[in-house]
Protein backbone atom coordinates (compact mmCIF):
# COMPACT_ATOMS: atom_id res chain seq x y z
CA UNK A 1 -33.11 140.06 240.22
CA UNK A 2 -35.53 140.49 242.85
CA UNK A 3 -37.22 136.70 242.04
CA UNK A 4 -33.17 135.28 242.47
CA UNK A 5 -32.82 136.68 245.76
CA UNK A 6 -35.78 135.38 246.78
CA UNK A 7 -35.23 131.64 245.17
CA UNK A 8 -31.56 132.00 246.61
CA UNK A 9 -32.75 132.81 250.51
CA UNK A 10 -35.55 129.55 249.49
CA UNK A 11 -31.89 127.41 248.64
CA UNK A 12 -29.76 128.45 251.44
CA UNK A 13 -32.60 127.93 253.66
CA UNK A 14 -32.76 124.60 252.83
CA UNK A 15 -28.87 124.28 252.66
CA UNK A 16 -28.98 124.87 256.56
CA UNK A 17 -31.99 122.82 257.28
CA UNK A 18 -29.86 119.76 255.67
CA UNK A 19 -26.54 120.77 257.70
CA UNK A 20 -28.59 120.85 260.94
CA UNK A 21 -30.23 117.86 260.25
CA UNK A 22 -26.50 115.99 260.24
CA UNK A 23 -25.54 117.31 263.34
CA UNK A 24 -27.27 116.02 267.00
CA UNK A 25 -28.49 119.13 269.15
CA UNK A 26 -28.92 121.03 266.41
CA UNK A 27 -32.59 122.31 265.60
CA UNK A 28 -33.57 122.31 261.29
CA UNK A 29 -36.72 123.63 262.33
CA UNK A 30 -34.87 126.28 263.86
CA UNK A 31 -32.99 127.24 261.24
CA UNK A 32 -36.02 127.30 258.87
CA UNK A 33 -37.42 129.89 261.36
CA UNK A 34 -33.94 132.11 260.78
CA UNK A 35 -34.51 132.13 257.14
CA UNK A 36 -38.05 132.71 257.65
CA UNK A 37 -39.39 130.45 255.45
CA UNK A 38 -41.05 127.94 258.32
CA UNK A 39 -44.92 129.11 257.39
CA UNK A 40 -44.26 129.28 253.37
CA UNK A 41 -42.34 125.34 254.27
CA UNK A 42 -45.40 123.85 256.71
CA UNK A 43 -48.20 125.01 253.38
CA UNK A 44 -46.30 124.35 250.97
CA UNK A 45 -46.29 120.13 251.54
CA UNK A 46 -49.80 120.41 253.83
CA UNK A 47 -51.40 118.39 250.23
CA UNK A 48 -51.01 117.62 247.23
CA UNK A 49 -52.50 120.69 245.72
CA UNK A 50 -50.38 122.56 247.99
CA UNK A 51 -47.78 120.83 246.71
CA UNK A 52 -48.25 121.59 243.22
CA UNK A 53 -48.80 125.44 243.86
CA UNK A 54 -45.70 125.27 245.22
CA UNK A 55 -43.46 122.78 243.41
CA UNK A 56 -40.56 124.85 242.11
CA UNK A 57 -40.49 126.23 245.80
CA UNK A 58 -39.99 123.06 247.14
CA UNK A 59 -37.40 121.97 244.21
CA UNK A 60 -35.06 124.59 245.19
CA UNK A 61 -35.70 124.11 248.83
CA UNK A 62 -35.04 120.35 248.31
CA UNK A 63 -31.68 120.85 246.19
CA UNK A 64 -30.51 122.96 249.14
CA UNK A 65 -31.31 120.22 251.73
CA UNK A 66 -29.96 117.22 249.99
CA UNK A 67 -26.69 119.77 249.29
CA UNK A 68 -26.49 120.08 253.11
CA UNK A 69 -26.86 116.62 254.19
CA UNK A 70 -24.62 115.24 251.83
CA UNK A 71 -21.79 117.91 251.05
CA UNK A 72 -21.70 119.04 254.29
CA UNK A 73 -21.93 116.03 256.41
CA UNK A 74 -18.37 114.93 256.46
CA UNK A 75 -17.20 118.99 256.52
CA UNK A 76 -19.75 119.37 259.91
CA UNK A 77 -18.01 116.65 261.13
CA UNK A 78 -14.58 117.41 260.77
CA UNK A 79 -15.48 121.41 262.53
CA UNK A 80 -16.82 119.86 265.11
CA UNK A 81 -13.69 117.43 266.26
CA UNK A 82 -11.83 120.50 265.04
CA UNK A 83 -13.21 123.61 267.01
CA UNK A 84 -16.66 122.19 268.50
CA UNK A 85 -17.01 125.32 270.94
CA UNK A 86 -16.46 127.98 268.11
CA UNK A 87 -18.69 125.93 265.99
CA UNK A 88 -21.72 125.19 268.41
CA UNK A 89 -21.24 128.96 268.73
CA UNK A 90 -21.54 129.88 265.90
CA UNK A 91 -25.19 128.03 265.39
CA UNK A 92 -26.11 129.47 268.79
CA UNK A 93 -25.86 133.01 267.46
CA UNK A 94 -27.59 131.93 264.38
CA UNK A 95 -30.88 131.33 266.92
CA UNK A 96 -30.38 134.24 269.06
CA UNK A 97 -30.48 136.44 265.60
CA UNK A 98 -33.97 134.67 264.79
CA UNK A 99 -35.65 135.84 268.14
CA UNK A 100 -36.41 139.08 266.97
CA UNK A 101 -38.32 137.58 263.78
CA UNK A 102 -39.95 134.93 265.75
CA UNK A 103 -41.34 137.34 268.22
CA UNK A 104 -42.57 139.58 265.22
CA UNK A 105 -44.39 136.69 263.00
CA UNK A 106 -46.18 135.16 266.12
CA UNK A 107 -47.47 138.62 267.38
CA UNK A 108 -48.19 140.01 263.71
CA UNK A 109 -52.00 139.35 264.47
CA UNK A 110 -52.85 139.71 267.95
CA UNK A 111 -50.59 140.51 271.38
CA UNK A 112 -49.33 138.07 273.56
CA UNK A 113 -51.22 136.80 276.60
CA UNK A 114 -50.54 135.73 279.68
CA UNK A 115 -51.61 132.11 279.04
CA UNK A 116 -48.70 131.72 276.19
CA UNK A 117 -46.78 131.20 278.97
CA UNK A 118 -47.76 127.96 279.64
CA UNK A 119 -46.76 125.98 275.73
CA UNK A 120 -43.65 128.16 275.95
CA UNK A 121 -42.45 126.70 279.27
CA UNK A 122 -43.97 123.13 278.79
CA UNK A 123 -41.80 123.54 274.94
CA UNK A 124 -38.74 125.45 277.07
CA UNK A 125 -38.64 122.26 279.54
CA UNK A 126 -38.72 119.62 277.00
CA UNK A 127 -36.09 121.01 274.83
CA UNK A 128 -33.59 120.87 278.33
CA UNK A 129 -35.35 117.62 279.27
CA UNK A 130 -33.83 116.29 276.35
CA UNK A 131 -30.58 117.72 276.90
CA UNK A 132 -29.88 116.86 280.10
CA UNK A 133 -31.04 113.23 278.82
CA UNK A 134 -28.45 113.23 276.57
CA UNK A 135 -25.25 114.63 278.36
CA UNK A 136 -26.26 112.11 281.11
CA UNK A 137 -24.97 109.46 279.14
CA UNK A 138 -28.25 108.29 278.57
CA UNK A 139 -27.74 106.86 274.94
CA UNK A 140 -25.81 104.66 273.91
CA UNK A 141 -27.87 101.97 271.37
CA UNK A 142 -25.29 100.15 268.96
CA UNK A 143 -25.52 101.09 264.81
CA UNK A 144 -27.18 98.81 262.37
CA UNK A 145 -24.91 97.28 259.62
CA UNK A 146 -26.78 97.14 256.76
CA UNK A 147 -24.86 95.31 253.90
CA UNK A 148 -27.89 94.26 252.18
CA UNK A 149 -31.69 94.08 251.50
CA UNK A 150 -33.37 92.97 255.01
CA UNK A 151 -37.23 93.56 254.99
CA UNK A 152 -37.06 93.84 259.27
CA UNK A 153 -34.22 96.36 258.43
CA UNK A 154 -36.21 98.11 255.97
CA UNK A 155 -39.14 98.87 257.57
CA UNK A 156 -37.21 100.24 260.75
CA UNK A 157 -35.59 102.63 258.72
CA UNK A 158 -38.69 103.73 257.17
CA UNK A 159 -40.67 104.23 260.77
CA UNK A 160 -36.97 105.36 262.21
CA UNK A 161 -37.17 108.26 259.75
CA UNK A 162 -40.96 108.85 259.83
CA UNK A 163 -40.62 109.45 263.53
CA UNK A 164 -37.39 111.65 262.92
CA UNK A 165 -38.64 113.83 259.95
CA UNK A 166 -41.81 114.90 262.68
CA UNK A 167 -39.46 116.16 264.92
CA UNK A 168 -36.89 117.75 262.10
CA UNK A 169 -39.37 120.46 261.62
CA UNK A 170 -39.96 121.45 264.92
CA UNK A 171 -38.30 124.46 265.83
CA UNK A 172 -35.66 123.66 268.98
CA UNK A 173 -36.24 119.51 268.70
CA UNK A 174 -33.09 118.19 266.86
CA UNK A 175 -33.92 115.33 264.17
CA UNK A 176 -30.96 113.73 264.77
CA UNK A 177 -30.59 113.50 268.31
CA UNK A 178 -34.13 111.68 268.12
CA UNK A 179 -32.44 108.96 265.87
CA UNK A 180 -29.61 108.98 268.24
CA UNK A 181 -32.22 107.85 270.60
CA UNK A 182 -33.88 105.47 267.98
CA UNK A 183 -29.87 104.24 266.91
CA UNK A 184 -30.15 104.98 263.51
CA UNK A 185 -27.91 108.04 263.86
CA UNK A 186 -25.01 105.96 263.27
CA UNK A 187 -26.08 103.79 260.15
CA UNK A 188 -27.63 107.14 258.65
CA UNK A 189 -24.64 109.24 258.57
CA UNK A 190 -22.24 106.17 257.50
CA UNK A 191 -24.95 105.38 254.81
CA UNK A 192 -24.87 109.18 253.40
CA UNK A 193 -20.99 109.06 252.92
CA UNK A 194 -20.18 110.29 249.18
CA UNK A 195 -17.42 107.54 249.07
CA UNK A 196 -19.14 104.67 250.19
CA UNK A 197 -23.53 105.61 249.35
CA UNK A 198 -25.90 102.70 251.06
CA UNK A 199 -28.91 102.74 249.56
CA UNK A 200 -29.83 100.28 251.70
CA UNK A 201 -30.16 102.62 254.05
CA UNK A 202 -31.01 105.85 252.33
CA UNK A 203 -33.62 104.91 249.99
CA UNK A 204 -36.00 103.43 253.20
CA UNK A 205 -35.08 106.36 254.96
CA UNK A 206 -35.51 108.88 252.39
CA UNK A 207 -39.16 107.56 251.65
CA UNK A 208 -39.96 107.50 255.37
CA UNK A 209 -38.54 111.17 255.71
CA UNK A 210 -40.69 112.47 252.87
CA UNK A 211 -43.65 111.02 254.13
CA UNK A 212 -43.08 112.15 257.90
CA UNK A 213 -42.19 115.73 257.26
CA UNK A 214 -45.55 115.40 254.88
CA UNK A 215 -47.82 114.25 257.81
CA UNK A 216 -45.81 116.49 260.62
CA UNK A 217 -46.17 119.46 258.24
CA UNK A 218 -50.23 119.38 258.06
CA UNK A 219 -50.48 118.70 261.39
CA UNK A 220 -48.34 121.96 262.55
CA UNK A 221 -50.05 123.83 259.27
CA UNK A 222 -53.42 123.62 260.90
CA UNK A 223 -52.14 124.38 264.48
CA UNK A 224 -50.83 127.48 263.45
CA UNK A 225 -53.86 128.57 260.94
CA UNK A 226 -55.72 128.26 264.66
CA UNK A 227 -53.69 128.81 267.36
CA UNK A 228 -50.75 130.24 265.80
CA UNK A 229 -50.05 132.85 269.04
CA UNK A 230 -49.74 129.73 271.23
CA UNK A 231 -47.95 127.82 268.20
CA UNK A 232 -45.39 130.65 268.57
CA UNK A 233 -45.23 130.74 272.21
CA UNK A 234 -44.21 127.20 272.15
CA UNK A 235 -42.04 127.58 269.20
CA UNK A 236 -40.12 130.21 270.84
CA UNK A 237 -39.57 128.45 274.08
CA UNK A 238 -38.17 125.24 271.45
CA UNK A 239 -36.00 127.86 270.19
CA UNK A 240 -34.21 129.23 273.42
CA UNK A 241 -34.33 125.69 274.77
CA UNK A 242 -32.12 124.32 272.12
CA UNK A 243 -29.47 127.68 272.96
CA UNK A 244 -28.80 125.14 276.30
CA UNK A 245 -29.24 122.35 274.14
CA UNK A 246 -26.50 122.95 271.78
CA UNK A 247 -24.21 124.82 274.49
CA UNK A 248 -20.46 123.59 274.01
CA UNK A 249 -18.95 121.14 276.65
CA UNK A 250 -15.69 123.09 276.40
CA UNK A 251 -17.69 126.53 277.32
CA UNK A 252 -16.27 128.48 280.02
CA UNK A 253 -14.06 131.36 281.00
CA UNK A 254 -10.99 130.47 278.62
CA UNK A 255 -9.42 131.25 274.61
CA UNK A 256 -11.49 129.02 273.43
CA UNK A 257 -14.92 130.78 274.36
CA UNK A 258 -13.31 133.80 273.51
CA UNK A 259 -13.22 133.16 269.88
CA UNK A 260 -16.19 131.05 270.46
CA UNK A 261 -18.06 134.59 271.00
CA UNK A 262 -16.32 136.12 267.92
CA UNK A 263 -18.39 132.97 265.74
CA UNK A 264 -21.57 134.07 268.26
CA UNK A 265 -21.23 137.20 267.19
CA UNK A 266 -21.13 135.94 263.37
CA UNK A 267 -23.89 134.12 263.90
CA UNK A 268 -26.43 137.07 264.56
CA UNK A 269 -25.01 139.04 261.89
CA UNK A 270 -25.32 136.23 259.26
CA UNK A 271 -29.00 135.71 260.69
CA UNK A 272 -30.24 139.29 260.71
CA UNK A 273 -28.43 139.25 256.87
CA UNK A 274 -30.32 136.44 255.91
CA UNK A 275 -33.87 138.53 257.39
CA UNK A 276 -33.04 141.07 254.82
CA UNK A 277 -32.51 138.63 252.44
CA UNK A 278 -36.05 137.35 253.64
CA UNK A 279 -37.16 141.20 253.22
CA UNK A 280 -36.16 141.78 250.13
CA UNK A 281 -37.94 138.52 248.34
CA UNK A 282 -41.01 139.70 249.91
CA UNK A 283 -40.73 142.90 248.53
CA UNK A 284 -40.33 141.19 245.37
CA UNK A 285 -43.56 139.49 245.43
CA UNK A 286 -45.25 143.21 246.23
């Protein structure tokens, strides 16, 4: 019973790392960190025999991710033109419940210093760098239309995604607002529609996604075996950058942020849930 909990917090985990992924603003790294399984995710693909020790890890992690992206995709869609505030809420809450367990991993081995400071301002600046990039109107690249095999095409999507997948695993730093900024946001989430599937599109971009959360794993794997206080500093600044990042146009004194903080409020209970749930599996392995 013990093993399913654990193997079910492994599946939801990856469930929201695939819904986050879909939506710009929105942090997967992040919510890796909220189901605290970032560290067991960043060793688990840092090589192949890493890989291997941990396949059926990664299988379950994997169903839950492909689940998100593709079941939820047209569902995170539709909340979002439906009640964007409540929703964007809702995910804030879900990051402001993960403080607690971010501040406890990255200070399990030593106390902060004053010189974490500096990667969790320079990581708190970039996040709202970003932001203000993109509610500036800074962005606006036309879609691809990909109706069949193009080799120029191809290999876009495949360094597109490369590029992207990097980024999708870093705490606060939204994968798809980077391939808003690359335009391949567009073509992606048309291409991933369960009525109309372009593997045109996906199959380039899955391969490059594999092989850049691969490389962008192993590089953060070894940061944090080394530095992993300042790792931490500059995850947590990612972290309560992207709470700006992902704050709702409509926010304000009004109904609507009303029940907005009512889905803010849901969000930290579902998040401290999901640390017992995290809890529990370890106690499993004990």
């Amino acid at each position: 019973m013990k093993k399913f909990i654990e193997y079910l917090k492994f599946f939801l985990g990856g469930l929201a790392f695939g819904i986050a992924n879909v939506i710009p603003g929105v942090s997967g790294g992040t919510m890796l960190v909220v189901f605290g399984i970032y560290d067991r995710l960043m060793e688990s693909i840092s090589g192949i025999k890493a890989i291997l020790k941990n396949f059926l890890f990664l299988v379950v992690f994997g169903l839950g991710g492909a689940g998100g992206i593709l079941g939820f995709a047209i569902v995170i869609k539709s909340l979002f033109d439906a009640v964007e505030v409540q929703t964007n809420m809702f995910f804030i809450g879900l990051i402001l419940g993960s403080v607690p367990l971010i501040v406890k991993t990255g200070t399990a081995e030593s106390k902060p210093k004053p010189l974490c400071a500096l990667p969790f301002l320079i990581a708190l600046s970039v996040v709202i760098g970003l932001a203000v990039l993109e509610r500036a109107g800074s962005i606006s690249i036309a879609p691809d239309v990909v109706d069949g095999f193009e080799i120029i095409t191809t290999v876009k999507l495949f360094v597109c995604a490369v590029i992207a997948a990097v980024t999708m695993i870093i705490p606060g730093v939204s994968g798809s607002f980077v391939m808003l900024l690359l335009g391949v946001y567009d073509t992606i989430i048309s291409a991933i529609n369960l009525s109309s599937l372009n593997f045109y599109v996906i199959i380039p971009f899955a391969i490059g996604a594999v092989v850049g959360i691969i490389l962008g794993a192993k590089l953060i794997s070894i940061l944090i075996n080394k530095y992993k206080l300042m790792v931490y500093s500059a995850i947590m600044g990612l972290v309560i950058g992207s709470v700006y990042a992902i704050l709702p146009e409509g926010f304000g004194f009004n109904l609507q942020t009303g029940y907005g903080f009512v889905c803010l409020l849901a969000g930290v209970v579902v998040a401290i849930l999901v640390q017992k749930l995290g809890s529990a599996g370890e106690s499993a392995k004990e």
